[in-house]
C-alpha atoms as a PDB file:
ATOM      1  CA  UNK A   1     109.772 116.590  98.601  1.00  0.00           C
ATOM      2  CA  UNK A   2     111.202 113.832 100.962  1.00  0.00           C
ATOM      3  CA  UNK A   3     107.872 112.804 101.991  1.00  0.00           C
ATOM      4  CA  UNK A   4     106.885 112.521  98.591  1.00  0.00           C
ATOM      5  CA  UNK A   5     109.221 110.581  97.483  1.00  0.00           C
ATOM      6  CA  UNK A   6     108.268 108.418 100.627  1.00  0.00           C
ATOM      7  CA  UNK A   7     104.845 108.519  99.517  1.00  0.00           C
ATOM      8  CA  UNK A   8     105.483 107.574  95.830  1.00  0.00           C
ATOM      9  CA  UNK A   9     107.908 104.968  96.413  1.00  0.00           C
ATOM     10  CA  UNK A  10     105.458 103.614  99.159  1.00  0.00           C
ATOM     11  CA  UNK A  11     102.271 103.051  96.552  1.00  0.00           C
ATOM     12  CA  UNK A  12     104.695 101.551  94.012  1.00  0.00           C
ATOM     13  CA  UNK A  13     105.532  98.882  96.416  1.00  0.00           C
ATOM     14  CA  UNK A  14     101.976  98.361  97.410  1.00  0.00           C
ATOM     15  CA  UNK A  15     101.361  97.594  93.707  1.00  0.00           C
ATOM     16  CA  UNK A  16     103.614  95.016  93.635  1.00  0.00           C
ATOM     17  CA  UNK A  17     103.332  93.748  96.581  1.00  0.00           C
ATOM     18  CA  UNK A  18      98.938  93.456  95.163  1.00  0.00           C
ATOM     19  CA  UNK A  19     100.100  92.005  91.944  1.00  0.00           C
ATOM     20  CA  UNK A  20     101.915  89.467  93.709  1.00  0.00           C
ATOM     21  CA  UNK A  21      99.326  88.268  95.054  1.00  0.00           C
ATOM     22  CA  UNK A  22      96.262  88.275  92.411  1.00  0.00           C
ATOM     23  CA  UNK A  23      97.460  86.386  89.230  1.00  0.00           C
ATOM     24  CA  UNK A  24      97.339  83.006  87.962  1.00  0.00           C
ATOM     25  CA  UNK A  25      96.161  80.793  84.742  1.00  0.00           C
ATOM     26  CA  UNK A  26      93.142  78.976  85.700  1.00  0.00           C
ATOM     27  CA  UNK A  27      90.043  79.894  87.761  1.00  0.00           C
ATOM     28  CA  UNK A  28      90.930  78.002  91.177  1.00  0.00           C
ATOM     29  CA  UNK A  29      93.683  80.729  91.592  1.00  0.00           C
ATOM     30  CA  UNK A  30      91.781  84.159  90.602  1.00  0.00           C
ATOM     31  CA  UNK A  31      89.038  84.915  92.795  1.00  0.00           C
ATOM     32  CA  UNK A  32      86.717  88.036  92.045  1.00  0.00           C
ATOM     33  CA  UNK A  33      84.260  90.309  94.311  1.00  0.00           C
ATOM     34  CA  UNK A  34      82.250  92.523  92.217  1.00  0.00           C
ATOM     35  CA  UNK A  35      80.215  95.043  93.813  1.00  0.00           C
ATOM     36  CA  UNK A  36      77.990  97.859  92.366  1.00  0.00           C
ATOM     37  CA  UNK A  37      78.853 101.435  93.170  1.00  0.00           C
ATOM     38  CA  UNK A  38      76.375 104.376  93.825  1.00  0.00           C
ATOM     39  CA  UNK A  39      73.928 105.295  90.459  1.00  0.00           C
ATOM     40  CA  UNK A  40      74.403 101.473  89.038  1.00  0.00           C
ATOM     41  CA  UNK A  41      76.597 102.344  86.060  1.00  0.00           C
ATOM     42  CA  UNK A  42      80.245 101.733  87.786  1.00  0.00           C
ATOM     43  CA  UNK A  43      80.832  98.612  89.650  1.00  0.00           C
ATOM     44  CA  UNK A  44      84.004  98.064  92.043  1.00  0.00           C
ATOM     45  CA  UNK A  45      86.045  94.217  91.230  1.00  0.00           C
ATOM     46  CA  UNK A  46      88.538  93.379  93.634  1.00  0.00           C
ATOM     47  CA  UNK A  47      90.992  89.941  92.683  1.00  0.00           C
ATOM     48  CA  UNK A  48      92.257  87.969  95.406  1.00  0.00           C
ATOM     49  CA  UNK A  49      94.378  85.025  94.870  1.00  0.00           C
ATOM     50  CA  UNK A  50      92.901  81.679  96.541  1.00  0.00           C
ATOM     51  CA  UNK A  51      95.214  80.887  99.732  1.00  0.00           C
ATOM     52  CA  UNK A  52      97.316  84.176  99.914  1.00  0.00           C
ATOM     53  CA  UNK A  53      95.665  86.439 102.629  1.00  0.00           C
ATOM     54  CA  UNK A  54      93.969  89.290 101.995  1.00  0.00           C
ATOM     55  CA  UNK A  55      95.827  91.138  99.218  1.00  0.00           C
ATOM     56  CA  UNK A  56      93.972  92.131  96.395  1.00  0.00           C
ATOM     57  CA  UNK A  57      93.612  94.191  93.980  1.00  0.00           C
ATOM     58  CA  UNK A  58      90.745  96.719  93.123  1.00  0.00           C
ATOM     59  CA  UNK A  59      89.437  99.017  90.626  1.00  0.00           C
ATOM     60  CA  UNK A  60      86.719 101.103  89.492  1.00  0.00           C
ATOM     61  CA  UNK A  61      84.573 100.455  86.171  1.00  0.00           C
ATOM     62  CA  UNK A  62      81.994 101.493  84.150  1.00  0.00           C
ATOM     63  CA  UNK A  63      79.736  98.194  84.586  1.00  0.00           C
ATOM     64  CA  UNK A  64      79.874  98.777  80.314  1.00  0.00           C
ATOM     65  CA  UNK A  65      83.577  97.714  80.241  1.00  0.00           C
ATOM     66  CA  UNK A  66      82.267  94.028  81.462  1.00  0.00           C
ATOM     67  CA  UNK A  67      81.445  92.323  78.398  1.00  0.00           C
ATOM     68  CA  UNK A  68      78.533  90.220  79.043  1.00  0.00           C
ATOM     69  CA  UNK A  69      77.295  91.867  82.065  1.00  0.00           C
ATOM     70  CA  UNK A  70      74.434  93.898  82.957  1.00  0.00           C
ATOM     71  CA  UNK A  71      73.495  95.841  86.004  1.00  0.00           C
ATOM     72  CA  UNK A  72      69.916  94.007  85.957  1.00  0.00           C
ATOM     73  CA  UNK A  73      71.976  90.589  85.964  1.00  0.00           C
ATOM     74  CA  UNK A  74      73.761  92.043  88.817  1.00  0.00           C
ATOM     75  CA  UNK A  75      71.268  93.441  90.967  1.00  0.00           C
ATOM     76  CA  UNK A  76      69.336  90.350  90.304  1.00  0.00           C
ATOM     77  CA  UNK A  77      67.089  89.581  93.324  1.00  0.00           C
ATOM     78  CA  UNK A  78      67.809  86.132  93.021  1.00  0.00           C
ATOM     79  CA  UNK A  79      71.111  84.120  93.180  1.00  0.00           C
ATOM     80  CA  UNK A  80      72.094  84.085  89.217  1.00  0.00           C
ATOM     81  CA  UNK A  81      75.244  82.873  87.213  1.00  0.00           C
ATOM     82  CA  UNK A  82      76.847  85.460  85.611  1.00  0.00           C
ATOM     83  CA  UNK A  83      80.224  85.996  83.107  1.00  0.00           C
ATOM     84  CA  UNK A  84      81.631  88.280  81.886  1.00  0.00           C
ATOM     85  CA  UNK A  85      85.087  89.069  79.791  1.00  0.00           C
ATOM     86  CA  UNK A  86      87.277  92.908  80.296  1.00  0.00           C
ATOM     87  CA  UNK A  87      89.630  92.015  76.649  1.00  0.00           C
ATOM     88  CA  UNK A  88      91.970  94.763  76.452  1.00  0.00           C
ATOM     89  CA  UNK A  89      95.505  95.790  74.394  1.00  0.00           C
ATOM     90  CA  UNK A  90      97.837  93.244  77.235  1.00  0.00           C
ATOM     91  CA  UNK A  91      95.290  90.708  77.869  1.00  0.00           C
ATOM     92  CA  UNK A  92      91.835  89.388  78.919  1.00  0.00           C
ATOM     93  CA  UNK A  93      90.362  88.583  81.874  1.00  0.00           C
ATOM     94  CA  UNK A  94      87.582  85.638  81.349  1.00  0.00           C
ATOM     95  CA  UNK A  95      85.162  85.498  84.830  1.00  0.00           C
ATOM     96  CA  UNK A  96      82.503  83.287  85.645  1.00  0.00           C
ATOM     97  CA  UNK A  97      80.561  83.777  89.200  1.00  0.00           C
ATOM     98  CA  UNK A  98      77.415  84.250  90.815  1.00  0.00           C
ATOM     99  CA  UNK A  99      75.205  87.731  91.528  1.00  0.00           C
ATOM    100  CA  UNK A 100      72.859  88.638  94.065  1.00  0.00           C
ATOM    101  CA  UNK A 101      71.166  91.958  95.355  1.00  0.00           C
ATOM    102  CA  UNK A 102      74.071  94.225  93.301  1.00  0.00           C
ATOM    103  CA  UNK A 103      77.329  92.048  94.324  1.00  0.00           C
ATOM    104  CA  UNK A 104      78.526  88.928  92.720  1.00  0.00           C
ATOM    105  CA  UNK A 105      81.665  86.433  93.635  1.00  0.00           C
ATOM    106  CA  UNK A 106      83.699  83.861  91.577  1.00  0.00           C
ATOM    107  CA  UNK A 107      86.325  82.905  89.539  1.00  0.00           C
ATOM    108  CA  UNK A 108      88.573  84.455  86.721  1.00  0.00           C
ATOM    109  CA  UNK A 109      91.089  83.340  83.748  1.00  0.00           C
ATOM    110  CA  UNK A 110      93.729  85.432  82.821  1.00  0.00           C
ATOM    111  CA  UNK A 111      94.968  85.342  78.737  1.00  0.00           C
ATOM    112  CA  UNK A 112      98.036  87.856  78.043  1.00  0.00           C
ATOM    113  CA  UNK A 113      97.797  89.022  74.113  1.00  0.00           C
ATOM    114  CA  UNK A 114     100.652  87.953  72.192  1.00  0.00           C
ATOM    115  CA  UNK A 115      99.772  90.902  70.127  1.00  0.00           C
ATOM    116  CA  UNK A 116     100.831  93.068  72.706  1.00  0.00           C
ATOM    117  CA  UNK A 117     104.003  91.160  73.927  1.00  0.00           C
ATOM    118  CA  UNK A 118     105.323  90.856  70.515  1.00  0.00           C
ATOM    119  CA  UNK A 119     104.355  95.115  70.390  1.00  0.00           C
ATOM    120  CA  UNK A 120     106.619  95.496  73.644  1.00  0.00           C
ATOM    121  CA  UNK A 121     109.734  93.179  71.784  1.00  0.00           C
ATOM    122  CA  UNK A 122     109.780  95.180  69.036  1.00  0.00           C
ATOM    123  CA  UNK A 123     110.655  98.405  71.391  1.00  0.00           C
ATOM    124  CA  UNK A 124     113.227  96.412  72.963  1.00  0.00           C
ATOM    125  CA  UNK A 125     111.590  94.952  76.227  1.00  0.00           C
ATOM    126  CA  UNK A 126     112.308  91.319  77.704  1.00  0.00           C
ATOM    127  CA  UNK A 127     108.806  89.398  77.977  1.00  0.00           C
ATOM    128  CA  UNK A 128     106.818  90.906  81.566  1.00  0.00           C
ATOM    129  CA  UNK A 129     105.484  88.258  83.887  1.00  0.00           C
ATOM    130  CA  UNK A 130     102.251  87.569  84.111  1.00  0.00           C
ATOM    131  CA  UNK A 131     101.469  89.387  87.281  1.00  0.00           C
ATOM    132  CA  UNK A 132     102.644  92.470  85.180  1.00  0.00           C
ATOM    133  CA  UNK A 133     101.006  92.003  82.526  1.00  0.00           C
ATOM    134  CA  UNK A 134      97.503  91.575  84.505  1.00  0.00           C
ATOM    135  CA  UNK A 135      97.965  94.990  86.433  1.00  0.00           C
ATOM    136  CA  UNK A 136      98.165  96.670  82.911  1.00  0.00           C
ATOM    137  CA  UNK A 137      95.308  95.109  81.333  1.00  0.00           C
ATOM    138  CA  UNK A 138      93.493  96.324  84.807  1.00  0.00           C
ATOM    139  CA  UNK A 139      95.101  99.489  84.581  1.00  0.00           C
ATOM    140  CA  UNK A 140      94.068 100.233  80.519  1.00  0.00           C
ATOM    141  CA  UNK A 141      97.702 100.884  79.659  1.00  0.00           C
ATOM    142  CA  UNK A 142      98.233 101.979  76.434  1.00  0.00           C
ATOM    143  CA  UNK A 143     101.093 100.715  74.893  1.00  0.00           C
ATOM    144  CA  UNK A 144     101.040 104.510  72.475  1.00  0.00           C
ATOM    145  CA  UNK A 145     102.822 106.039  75.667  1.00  0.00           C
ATOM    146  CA  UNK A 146     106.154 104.016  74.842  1.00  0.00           C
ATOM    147  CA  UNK A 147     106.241 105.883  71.424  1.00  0.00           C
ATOM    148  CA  UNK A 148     105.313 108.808  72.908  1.00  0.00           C
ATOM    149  CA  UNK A 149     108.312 108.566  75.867  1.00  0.00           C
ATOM    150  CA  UNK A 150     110.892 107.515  73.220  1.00  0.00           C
ATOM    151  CA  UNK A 151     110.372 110.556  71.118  1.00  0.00           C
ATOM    152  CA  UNK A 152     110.356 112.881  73.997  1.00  0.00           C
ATOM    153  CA  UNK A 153     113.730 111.217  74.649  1.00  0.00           C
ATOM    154  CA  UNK A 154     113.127 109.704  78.099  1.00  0.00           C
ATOM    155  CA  UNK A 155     115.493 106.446  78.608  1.00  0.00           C
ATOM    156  CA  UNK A 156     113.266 103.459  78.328  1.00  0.00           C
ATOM    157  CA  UNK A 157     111.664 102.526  81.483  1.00  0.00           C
ATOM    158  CA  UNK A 158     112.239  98.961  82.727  1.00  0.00           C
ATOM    159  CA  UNK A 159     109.775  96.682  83.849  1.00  0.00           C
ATOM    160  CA  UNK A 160     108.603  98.993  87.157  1.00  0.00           C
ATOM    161  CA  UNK A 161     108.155 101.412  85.328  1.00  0.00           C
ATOM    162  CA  UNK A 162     106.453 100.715  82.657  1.00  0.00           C
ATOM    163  CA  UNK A 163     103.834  99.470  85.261  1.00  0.00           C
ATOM    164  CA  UNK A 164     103.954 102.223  87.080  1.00  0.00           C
ATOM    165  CA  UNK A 165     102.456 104.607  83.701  1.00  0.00           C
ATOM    166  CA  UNK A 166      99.879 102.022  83.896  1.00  0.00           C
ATOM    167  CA  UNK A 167      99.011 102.010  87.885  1.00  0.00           C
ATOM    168  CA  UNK A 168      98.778 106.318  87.401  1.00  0.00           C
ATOM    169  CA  UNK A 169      97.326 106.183  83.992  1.00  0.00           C
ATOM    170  CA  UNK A 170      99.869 108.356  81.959  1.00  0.00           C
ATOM    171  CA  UNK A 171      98.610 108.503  78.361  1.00  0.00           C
ATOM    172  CA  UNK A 172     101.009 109.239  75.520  1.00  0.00           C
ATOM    173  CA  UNK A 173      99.094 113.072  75.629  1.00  0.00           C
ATOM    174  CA  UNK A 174      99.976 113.679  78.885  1.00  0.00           C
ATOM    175  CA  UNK A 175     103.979 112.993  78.095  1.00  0.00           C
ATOM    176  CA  UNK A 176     103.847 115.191  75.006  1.00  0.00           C
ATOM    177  CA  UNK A 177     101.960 117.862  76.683  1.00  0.00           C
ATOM    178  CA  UNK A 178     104.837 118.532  79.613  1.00  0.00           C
ATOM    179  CA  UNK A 179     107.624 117.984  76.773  1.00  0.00           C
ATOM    180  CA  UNK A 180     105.568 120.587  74.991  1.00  0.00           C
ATOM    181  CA  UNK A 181     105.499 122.587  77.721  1.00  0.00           C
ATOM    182  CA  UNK A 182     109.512 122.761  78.031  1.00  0.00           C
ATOM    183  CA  UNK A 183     110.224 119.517  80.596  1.00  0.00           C
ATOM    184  CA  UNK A 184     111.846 116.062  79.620  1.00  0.00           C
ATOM    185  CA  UNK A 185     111.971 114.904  82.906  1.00  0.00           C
ATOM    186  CA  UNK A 186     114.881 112.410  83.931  1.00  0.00           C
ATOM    187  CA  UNK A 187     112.893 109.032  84.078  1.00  0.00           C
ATOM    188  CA  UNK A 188     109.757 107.953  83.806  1.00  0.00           C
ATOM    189  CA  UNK A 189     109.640 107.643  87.891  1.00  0.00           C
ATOM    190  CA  UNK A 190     109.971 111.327  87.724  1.00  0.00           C
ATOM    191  CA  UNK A 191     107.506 111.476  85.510  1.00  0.00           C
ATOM    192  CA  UNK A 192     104.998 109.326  87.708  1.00  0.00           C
ATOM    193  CA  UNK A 193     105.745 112.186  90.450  1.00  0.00           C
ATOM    194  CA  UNK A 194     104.533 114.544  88.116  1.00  0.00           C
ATOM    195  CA  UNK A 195     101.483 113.091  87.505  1.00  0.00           C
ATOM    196  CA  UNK A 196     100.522 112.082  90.940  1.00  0.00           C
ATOM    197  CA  UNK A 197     101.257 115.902  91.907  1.00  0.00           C
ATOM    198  CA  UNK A 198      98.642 116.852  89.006  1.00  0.00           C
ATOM    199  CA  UNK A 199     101.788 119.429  87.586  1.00  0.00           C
ATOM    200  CA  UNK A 200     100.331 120.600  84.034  1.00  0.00           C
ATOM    201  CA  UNK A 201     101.282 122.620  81.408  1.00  0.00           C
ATOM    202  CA  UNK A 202      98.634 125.181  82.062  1.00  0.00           C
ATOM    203  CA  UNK A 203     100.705 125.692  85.748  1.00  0.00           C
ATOM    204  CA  UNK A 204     103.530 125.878  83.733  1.00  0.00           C
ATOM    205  CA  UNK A 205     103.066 128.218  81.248  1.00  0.00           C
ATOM    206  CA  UNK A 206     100.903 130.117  84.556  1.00  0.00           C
ATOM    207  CA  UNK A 207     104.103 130.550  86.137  1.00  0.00           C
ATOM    208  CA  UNK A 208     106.232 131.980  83.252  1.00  0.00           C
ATOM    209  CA  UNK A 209     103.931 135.037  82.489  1.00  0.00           C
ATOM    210  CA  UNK A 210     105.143 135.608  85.981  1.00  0.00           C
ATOM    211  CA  UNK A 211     108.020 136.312  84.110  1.00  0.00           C
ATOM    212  CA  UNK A 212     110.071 133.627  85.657  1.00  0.00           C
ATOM    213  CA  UNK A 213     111.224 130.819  84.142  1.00  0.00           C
ATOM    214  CA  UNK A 214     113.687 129.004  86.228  1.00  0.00           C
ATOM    215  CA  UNK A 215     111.122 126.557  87.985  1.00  0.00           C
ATOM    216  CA  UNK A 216     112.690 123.083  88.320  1.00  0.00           C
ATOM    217  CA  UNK A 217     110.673 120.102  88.088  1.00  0.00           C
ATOM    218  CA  UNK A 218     111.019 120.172  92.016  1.00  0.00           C
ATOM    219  CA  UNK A 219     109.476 123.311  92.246  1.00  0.00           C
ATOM    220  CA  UNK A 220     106.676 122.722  90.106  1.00  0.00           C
ATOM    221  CA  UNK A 221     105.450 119.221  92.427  1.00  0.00           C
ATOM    222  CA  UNK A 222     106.156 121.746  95.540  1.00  0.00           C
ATOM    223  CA  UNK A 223     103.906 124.072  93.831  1.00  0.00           C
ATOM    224  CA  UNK A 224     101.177 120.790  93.120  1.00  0.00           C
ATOM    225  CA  UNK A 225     101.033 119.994  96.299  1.00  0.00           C
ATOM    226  CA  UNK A 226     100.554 123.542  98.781  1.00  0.00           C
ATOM    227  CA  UNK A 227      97.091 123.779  95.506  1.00  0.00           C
ATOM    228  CA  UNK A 228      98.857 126.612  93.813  1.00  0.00           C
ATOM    229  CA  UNK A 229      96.842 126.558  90.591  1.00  0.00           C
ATOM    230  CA  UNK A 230      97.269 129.260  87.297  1.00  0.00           C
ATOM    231  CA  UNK A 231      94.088 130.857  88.615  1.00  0.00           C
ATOM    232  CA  UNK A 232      96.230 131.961  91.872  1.00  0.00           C
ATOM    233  CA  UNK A 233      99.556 132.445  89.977  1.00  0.00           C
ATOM    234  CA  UNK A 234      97.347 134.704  87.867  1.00  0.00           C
ATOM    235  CA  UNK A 235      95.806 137.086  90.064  1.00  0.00           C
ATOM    236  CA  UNK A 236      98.982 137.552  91.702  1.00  0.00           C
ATOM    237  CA  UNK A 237      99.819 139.045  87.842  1.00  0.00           C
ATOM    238  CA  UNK A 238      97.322 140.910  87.397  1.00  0.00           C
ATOM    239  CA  UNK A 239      97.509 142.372  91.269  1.00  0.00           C
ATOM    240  CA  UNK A 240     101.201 143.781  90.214  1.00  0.00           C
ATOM    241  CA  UNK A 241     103.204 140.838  91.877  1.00  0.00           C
ATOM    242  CA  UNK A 242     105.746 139.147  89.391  1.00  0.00           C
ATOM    243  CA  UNK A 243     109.037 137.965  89.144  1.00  0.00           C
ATOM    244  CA  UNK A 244     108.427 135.379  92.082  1.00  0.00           C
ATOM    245  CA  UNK A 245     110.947 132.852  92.956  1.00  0.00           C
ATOM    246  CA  UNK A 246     109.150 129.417  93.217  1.00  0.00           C
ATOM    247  CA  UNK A 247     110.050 129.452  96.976  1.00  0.00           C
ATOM    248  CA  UNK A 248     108.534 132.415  97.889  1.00  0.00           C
ATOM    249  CA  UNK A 249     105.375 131.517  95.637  1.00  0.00           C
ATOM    250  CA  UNK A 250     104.984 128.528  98.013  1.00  0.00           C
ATOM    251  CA  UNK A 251     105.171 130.637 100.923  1.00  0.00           C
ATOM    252  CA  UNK A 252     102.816 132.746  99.619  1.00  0.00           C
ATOM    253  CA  UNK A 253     100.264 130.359  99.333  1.00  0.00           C
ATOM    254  CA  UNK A 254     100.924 128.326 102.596  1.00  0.00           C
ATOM    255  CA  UNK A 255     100.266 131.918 104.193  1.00  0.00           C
ATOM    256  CA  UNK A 256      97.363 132.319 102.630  1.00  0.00           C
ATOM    257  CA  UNK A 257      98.388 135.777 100.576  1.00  0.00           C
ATOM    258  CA  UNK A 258      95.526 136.445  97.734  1.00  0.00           C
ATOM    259  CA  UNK A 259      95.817 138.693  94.987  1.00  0.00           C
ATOM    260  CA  UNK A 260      93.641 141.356  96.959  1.00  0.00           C
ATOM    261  CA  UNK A 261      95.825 141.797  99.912  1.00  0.00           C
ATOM    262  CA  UNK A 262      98.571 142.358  97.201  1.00  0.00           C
ATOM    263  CA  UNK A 263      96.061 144.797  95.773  1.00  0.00           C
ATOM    264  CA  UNK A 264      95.741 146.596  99.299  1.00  0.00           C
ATOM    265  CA  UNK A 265      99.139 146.523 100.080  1.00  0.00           C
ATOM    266  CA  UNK A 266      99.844 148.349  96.792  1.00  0.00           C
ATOM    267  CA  UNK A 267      97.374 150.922  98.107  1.00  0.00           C
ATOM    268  CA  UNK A 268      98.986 151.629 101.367  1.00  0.00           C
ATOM    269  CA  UNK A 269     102.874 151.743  99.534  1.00  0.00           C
ATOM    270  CA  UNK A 270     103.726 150.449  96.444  1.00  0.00           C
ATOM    271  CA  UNK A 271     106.802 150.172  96.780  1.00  0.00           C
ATOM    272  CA  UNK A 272     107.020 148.091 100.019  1.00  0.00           C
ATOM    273  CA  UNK A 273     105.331 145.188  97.853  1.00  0.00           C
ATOM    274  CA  UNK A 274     106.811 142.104  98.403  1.00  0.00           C
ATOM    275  CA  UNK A 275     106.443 138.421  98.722  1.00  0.00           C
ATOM    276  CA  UNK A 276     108.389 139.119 102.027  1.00  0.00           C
ATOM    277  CA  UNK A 277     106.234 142.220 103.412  1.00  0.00           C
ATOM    278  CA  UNK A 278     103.215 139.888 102.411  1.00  0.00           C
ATOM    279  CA  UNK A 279     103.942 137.242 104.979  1.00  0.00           C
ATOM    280  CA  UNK A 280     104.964 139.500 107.624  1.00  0.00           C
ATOM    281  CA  UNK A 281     101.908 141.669 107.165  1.00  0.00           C
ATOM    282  CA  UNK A 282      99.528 138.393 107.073  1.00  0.00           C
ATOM    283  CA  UNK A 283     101.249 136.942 110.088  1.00  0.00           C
ATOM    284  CA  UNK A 284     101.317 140.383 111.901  1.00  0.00           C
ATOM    285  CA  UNK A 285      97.479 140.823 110.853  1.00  0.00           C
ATOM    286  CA  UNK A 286      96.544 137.069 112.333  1.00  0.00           C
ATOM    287  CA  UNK A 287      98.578 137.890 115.616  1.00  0.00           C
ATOM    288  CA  UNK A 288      96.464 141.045 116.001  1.00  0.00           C
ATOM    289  CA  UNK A 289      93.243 139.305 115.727  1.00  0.00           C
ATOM    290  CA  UNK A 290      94.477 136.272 117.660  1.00  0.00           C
END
């Protein structure tokens, strides 16, 4: 969980540490490199900021969400000026460059939507900086997940936050699903870890038929992360296993235990059928053949 945390708090930094470096108001400060990816419909556009390294920030794109671009125009076998405009709910990004062979370079503006600040002021949050504002117009935020958050009850996320649901792309769907589900986590941070572990409701509600139902919101990211899906929590079920404690789920898994050695197990003594005889009969079986 440490190294998690590690992790997480690592990439937020990173993000900031990009959007530091990639925003301004006029073309001489936004620099683009556009590249097409694999197939021709998704291209790859990385920002840099004119005179600040190397920092930049990049995403991936259906070449559709560029408004006045084609992949023809791009592949273009001939040095060609090109623009093109991404206008989403923060902002809109106004570029103007020039493509060759699939890649094209040049220069952006950057308009925040006043719409969408005066949206955030109504909810009670001071005005973002541009560089903010930018990553979540990149990032598709949708500003549906604030309503979605306060009626879950989560405190309202400050400015980090709020950029962080955009950087991981949590939806207002995916915050009523897990409060559906039984868990309003303590901030939307915790959240973020959620999301990045890929914990769902289906693993969830997977774990309850267990018949156990004191998982914390630790124990489900554990669980994320060893690949424990419902499929695997499932066979265990149906095998005869239940009433697992999340720890000794984990350790099931990182030991490789699958339903059918449960199932053999059950055939040799039923009543020696444990998480714990499991282990020791995997790691006594691997020792033998070792």
């Amino acid at each position: 969980m440490n190294r998690l945390a590690i992790s997480i708090s690592a990439m937020v930094l990173i993000a900031f540490a990009i959007t530091a470096s990639c925003i301004a108001a006029t073309r001489e400060d936004i620099r683009f490199h556009l590249s097409m990816r694999a197939g021709g419909n998704e291209v790859e556009l990385a920002f840099d900021r004119v005179g600040h390294g190397r920092n930049n920030m990049s995403s991936a794109m259906p070449i559709a969400d560029l408004r006045g671009l084609s992949a023809s125009t791009l592949d273009s076998p001939y040095r060609a000026p090109i623009a093109f405009t991404i206008d989403r709910v923060p902002g809109r990004v106004d570029c103007r460059g020039t493509a060759f062979d699939g890649s094209a370079d040049g220069g952006c503006d950057f308009t925040r939507s006043a719409a969408f600040d005066a949206r955030l002021a109504d909810v009670g949050f001071p005005r973002l900086d541009d560089d903010q504002q930018l990553v979540l117009t990149m990032s598709e935020f949708d500003p549906s997940v604030i309503e979605a958050l306060n009626t879950a009850g989560y405190p309202r996320p400050d400015a980090s936050g709020l950029v962080s649901l955009g950087i991981f792309s949590i939806q207002a769907d995916y915050v009523r699903s897990i409060a559906a589900a039984g868990f309003r986590l303590g901030s939307v941070h915790d959240l973020v870890q959620f999301k990045i572990a890929r914990v769902t409701p289906a693993l969830i509600s997977a774990y309850r038929r267990l018949g156990s139902r004191d998982a914390s919101a630790n124990d489900l990211v554990r669980m994320a992360i060893e690949g424990i899906t419902p499929e695997f929590i499932d066979g265990l079920a149906r095998a005869g296993l239940r009433d697992i404690p999340a720890d000794k789920l984990i350790e099931l898994k990182i030991f490789h235990v699958a339903p059918a050695d449960v199932r053999a197990m059950r055939r040799d003594d039923a009543a020696a059928v444990t998480p714990g005889t499991l282990i020791r009969r995997r790691i006594l079986g691997a020792a033998m053949k070792g």
